[in-house]
Protein backbone atom coordinates (compact mmCIF):
# COMPACT_ATOMS: atom_id res chain seq x y z
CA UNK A 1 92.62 29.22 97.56
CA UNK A 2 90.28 31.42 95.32
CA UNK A 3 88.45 34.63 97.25
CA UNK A 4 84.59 34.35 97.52
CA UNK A 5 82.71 37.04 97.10
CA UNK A 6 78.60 37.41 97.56
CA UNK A 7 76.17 39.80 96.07
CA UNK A 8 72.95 40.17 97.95
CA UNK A 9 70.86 42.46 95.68
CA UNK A 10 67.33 42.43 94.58
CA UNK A 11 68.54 44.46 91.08
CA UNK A 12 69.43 42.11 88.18
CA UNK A 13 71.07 44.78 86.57
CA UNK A 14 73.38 45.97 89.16
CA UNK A 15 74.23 42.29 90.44
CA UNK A 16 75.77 41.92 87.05
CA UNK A 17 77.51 44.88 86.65
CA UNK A 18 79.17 44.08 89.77
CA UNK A 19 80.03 40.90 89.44
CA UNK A 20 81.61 41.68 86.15
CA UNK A 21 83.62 45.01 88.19
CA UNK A 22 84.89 41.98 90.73
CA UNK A 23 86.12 39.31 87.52
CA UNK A 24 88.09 42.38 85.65
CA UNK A 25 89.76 42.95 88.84
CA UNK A 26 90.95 39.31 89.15
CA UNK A 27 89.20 36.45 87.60
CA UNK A 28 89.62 33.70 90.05
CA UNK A 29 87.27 34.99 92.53
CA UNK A 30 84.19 32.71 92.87
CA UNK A 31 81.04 35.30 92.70
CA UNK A 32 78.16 34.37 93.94
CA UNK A 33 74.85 36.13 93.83
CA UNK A 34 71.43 36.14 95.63
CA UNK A 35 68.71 38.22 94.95
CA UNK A 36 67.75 38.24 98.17
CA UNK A 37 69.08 38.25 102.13
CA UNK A 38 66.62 34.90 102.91
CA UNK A 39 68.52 32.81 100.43
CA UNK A 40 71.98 34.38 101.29
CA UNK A 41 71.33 33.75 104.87
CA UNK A 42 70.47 30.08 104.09
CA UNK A 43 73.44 29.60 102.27
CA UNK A 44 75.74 30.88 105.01
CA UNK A 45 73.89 28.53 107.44
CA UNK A 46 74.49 25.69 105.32
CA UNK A 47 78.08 26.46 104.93
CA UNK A 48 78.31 27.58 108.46
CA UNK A 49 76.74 23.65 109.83
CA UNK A 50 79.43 21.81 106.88
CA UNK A 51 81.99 24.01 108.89
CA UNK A 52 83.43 25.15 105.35
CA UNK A 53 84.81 28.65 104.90
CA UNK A 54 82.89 31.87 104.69
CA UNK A 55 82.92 34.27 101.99
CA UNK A 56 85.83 36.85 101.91
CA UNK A 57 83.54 39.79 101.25
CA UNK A 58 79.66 40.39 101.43
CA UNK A 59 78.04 42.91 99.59
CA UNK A 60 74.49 43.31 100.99
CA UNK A 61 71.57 45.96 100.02
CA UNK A 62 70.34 47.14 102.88
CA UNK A 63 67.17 49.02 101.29
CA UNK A 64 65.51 45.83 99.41
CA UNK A 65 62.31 46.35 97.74
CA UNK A 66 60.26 43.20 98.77
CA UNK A 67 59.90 44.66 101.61
């Protein structure tokens, strides 16, 4: 089964960057990205109430600038 990895980030730029870091390392990891936690947090709810597997890794910014 592929890995899952999010990317909670407000930052276009990086969110990319990253993502493309993640596929040179192996290319069958599903990454998914947010741009920001409310819509992240949804999805994990959603997959959390379908009882269907979590994502392997989270990266999350902690300093967003909405708010």
């Amino acid at each position: 089964m592929p890995k899952t990895v999010y990317l909670v980030d407000d930052d276009p730029i990086f969110v990319h960057l990253l993502a493309k870091m993640i596929q040179t390392i192996d290319v069958s990891i599903d990454v998914q990205t947010f741009s920001d936690g409310e819509k992240a947090i949804g999805r994990l709810n959603d997959i959390w109430r379908l009882d269907k597997c979590l994502p392997d890794l989270l990266f999350l910014d902690l300093r967003s600038e909405e708010h």
